[in-house]
Protein backbone atom coordinates (compact mmCIF):
# COMPACT_ATOMS: atom_id res chain seq x y z
CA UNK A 1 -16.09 -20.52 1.49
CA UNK A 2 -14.76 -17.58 3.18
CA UNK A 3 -15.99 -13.92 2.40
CA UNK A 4 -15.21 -12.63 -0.99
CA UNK A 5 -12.86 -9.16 -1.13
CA UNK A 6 -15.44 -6.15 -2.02
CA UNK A 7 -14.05 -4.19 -4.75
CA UNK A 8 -15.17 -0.34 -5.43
CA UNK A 9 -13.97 0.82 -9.12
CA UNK A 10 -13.14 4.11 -9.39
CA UNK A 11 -12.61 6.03 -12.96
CA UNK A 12 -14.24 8.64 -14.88
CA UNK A 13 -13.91 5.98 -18.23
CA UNK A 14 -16.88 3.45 -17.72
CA UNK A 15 -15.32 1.20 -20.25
CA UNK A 16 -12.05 0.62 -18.14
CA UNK A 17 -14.62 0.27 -15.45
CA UNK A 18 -15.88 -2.25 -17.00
CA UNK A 19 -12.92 -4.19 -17.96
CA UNK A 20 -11.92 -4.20 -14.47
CA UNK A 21 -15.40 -6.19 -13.31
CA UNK A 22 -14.89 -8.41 -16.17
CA UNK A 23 -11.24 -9.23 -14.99
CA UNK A 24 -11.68 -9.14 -11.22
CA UNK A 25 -15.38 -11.33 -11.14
CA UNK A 26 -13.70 -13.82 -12.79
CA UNK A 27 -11.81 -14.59 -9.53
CA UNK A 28 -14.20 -16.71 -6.86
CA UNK A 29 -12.68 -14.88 -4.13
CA UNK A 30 -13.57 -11.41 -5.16
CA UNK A 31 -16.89 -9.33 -6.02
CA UNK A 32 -17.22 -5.89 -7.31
CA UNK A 33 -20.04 -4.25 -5.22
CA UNK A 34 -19.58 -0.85 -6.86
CA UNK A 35 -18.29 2.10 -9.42
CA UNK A 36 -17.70 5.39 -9.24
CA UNK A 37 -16.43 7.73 -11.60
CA UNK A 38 -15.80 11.04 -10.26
CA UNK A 39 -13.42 11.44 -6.52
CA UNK A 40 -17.02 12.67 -4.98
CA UNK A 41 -18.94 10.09 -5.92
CA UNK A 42 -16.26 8.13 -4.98
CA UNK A 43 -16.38 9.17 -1.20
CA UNK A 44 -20.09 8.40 -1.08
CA UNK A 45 -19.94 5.23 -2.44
CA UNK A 46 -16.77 4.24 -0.58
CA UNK A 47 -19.11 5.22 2.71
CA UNK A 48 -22.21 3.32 2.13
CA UNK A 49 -20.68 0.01 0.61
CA UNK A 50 -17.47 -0.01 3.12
CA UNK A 51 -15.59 -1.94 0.24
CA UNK A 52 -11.99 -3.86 1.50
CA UNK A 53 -10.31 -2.34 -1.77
CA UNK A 54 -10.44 0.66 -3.96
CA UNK A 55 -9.24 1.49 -7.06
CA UNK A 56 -8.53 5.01 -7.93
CA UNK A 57 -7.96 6.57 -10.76
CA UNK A 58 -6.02 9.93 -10.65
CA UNK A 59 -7.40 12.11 -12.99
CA UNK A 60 -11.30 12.44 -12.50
CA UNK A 61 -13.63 15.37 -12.44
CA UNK A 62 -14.89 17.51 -9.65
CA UNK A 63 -11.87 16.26 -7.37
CA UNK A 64 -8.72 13.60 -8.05
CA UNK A 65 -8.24 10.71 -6.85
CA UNK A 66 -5.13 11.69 -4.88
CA UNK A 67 -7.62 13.90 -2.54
CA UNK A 68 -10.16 11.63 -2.74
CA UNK A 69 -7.61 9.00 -1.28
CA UNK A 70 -6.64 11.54 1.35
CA UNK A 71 -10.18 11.84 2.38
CA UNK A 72 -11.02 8.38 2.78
CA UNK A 73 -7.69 7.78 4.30
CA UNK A 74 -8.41 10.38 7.02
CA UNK A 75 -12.12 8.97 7.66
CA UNK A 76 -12.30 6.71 11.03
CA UNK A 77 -15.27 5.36 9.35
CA UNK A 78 -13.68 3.65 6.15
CA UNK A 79 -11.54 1.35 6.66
CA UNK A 80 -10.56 0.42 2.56
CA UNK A 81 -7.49 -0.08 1.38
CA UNK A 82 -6.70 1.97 -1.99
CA UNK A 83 -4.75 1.42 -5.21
CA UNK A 84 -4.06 4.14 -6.93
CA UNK A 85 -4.70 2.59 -11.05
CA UNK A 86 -3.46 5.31 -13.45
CA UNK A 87 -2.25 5.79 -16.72
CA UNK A 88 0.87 8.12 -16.07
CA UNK A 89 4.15 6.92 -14.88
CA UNK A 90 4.71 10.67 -12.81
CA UNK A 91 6.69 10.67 -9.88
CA UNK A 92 4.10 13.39 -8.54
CA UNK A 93 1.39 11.02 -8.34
CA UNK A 94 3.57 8.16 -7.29
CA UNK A 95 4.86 9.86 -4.45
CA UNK A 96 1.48 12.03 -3.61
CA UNK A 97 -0.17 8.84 -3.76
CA UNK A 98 1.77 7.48 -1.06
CA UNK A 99 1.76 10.74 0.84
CA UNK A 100 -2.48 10.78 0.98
CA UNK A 101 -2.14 7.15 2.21
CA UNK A 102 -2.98 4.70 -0.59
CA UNK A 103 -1.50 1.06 -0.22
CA UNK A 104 -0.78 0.30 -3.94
CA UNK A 105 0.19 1.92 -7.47
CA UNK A 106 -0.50 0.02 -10.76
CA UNK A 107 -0.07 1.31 -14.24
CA UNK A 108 -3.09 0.79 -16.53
CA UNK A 109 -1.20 -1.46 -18.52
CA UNK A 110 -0.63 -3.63 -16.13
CA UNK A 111 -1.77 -7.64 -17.10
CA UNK A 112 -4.93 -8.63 -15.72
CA UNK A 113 -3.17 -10.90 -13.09
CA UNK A 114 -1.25 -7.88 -11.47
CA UNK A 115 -5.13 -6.59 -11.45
CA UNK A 116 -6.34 -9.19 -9.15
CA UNK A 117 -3.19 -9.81 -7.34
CA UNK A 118 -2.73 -6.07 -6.38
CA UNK A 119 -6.56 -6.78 -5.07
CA UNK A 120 -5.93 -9.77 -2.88
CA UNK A 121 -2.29 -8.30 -1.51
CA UNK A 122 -4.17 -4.85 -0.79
CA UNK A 123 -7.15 -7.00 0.88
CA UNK A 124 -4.48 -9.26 2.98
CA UNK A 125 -2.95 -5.77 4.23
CA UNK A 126 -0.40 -6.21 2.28
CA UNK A 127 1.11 -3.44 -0.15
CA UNK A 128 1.54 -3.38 -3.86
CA UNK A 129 3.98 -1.34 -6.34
CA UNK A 130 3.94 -1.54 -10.02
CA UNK A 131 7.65 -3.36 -10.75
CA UNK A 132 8.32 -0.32 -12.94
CA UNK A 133 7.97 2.42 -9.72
CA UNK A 134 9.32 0.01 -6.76
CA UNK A 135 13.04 0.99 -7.29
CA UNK A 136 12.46 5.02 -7.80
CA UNK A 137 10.25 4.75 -4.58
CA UNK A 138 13.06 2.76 -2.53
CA UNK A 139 15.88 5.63 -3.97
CA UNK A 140 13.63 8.52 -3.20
CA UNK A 141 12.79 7.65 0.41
CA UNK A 142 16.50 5.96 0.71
CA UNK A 143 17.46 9.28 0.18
CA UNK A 144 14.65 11.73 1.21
CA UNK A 145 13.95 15.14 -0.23
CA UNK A 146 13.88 17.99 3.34
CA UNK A 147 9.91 17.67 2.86
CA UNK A 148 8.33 14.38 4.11
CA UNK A 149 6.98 12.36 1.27
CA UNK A 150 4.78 9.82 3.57
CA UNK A 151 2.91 10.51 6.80
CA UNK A 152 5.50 8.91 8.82
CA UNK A 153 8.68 10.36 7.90
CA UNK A 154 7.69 14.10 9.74
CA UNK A 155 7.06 11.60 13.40
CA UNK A 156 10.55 10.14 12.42
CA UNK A 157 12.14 13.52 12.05
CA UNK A 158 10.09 14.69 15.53
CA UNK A 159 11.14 11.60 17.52
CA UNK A 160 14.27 11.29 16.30
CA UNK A 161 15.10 8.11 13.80
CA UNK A 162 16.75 5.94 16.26
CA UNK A 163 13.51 6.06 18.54
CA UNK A 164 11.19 5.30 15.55
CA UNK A 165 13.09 2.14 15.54
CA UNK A 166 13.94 1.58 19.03
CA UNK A 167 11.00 -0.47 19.80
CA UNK A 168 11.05 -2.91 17.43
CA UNK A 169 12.98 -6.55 19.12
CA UNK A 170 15.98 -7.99 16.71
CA UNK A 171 13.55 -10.90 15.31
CA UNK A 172 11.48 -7.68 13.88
CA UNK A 173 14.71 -6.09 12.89
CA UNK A 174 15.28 -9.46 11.14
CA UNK A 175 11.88 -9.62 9.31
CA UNK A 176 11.92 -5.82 8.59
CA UNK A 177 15.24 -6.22 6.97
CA UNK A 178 13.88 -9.11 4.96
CA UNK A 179 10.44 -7.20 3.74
CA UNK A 180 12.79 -4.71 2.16
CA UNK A 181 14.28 -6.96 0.29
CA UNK A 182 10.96 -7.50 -1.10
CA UNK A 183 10.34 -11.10 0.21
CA UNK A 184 7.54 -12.65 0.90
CA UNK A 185 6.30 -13.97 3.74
CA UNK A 186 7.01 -17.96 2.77
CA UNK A 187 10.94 -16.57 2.17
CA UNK A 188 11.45 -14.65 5.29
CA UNK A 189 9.75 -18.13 6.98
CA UNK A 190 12.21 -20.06 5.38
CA UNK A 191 15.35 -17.63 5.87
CA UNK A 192 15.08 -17.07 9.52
CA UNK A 193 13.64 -21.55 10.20
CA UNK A 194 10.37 -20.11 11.47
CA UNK A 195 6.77 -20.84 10.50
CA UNK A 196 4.89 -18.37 8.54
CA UNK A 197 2.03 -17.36 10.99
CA UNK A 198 5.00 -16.09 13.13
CA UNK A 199 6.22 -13.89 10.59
CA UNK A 200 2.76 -12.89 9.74
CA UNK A 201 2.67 -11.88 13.83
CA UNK A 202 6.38 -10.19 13.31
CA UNK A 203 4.81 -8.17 10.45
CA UNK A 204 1.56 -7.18 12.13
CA UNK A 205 3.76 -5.79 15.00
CA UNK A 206 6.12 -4.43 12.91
CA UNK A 207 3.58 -2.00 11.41
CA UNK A 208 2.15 -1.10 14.50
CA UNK A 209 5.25 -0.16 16.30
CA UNK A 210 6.77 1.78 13.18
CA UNK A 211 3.12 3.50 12.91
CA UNK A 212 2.83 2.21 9.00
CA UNK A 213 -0.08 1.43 7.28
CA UNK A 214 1.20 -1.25 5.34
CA UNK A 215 4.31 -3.20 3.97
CA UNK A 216 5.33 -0.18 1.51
CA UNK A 217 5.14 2.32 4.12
CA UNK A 218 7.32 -0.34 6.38
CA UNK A 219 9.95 -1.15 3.59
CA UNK A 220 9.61 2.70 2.62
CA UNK A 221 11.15 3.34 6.53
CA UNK A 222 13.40 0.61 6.46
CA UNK A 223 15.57 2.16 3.46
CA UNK A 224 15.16 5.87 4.73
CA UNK A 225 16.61 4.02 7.91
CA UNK A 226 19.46 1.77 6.49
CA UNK A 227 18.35 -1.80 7.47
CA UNK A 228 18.09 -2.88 3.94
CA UNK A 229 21.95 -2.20 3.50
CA UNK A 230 22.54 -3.30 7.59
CA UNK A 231 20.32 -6.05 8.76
CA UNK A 232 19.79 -7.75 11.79
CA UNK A 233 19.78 -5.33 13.65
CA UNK A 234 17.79 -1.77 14.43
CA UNK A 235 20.34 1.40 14.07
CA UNK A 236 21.55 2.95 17.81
């Protein structure tokens, strides 16, 4: 049996806390090895258990989770991935969340199963939206506001947007296109005939030449840049 995905629960509430570890040790695959409930604590903990995923709540004492996330974010040393779990549906946090780095934003009244498969995605190196935010996050960044709203769009604004893209080959044009059409990884595979460890390679690539985290940063840039309206092919 491979390793199980190490969970750290963030939130001031210890009985959400503890709903979450009921809901996410029911899964084999995943173990919570810790809980935190204020953004400092959550730094410490996040240090000395090195958990894959965290989930972070928003509103905590002594400091938020959105600086909290930017910390850990900006730490060589932890290497987590973060879902931001909170109970408002703002655009401030959405978009702040995505601008201190976290990989995922659930609602709190989200089922269980979004839960554990915002864990695993976020674990895989995958991103994860709530269904309710992923279309005001593709129309905000499709259309961007002067300020950057993610680390990435301020490069893309230095090195000029053409050059962002420039590097990327047509096949990761291709797949690009495709993740910003919000498929996954088995339907890009079976749109362009190729296997799915290829497009798993196209992806990995993909992030590294764009300088994205994750899938929502990468979809996030392909809007801003048009290939979800033109793809196939990068913009000259």
């Amino acid at each position: 049996m491979s390793a199980r995905i190490r969970v750290l629960l963030v939130d001031d509430h210890a009985l959400l806390r503890a709903g979450f570890r009921t809901i996410l040790e029911t899964q084999p695959d995943i173990a919570v090895v810790g809980e935190a409930s204020t953004g400092a604590e959550a730094l410490t903990k996040a240090s000395a258990l090195r958990p894959d995923v965290i989930t972070m709540d928003v509103q905590m004492p002594d400091m938020d989770g959105i600086e909290a996330t930017r910390r850990l974010v900006a730490d060589p040393a932890v290497r987590s991935a973060i879902a931001i779990v909170t109970t408002f549906d703002r655009d401030d946090y959405l978009f702040q969340a995505l601008d201190a780095g976290a990989s995922g934003f659930l609602l709190k009244n989200a089922g269980a199963e979004d839960l554990i498969a915002a864990v695993r995605a976020l674990a895989a190196g995958d991103g994860m939206l709530a269904p309710e935010v992923t279309r005001r996050v593709l129309a905000r960044f499709a259309n961007p506001a002067p300020s950057p709203d993610v680390p990435h769009a301020s490069r893309a604004r230095e090195r000029g947007e053409s050059a962002l893209i420039e590097p990327l080959t047509d096949r990761e044009a291709d797949v690009l296109a495709l993740l910003a059409d919000a498929r996954s990884n088995a339907e890009i595979a079976r749109a362009l005939f190729i296997g799915e460890a290829t497009v798993k390679t196209h992806v990995s690539r993909i992030l590294q030449k764009l300088g994205a985290r994750d899938r929502v940063q990468a979809v996030v840039l392909a809007h801003r840049l048009g290939l979800a309206e033109n793809p196939g092919r990068p913009p000259r």
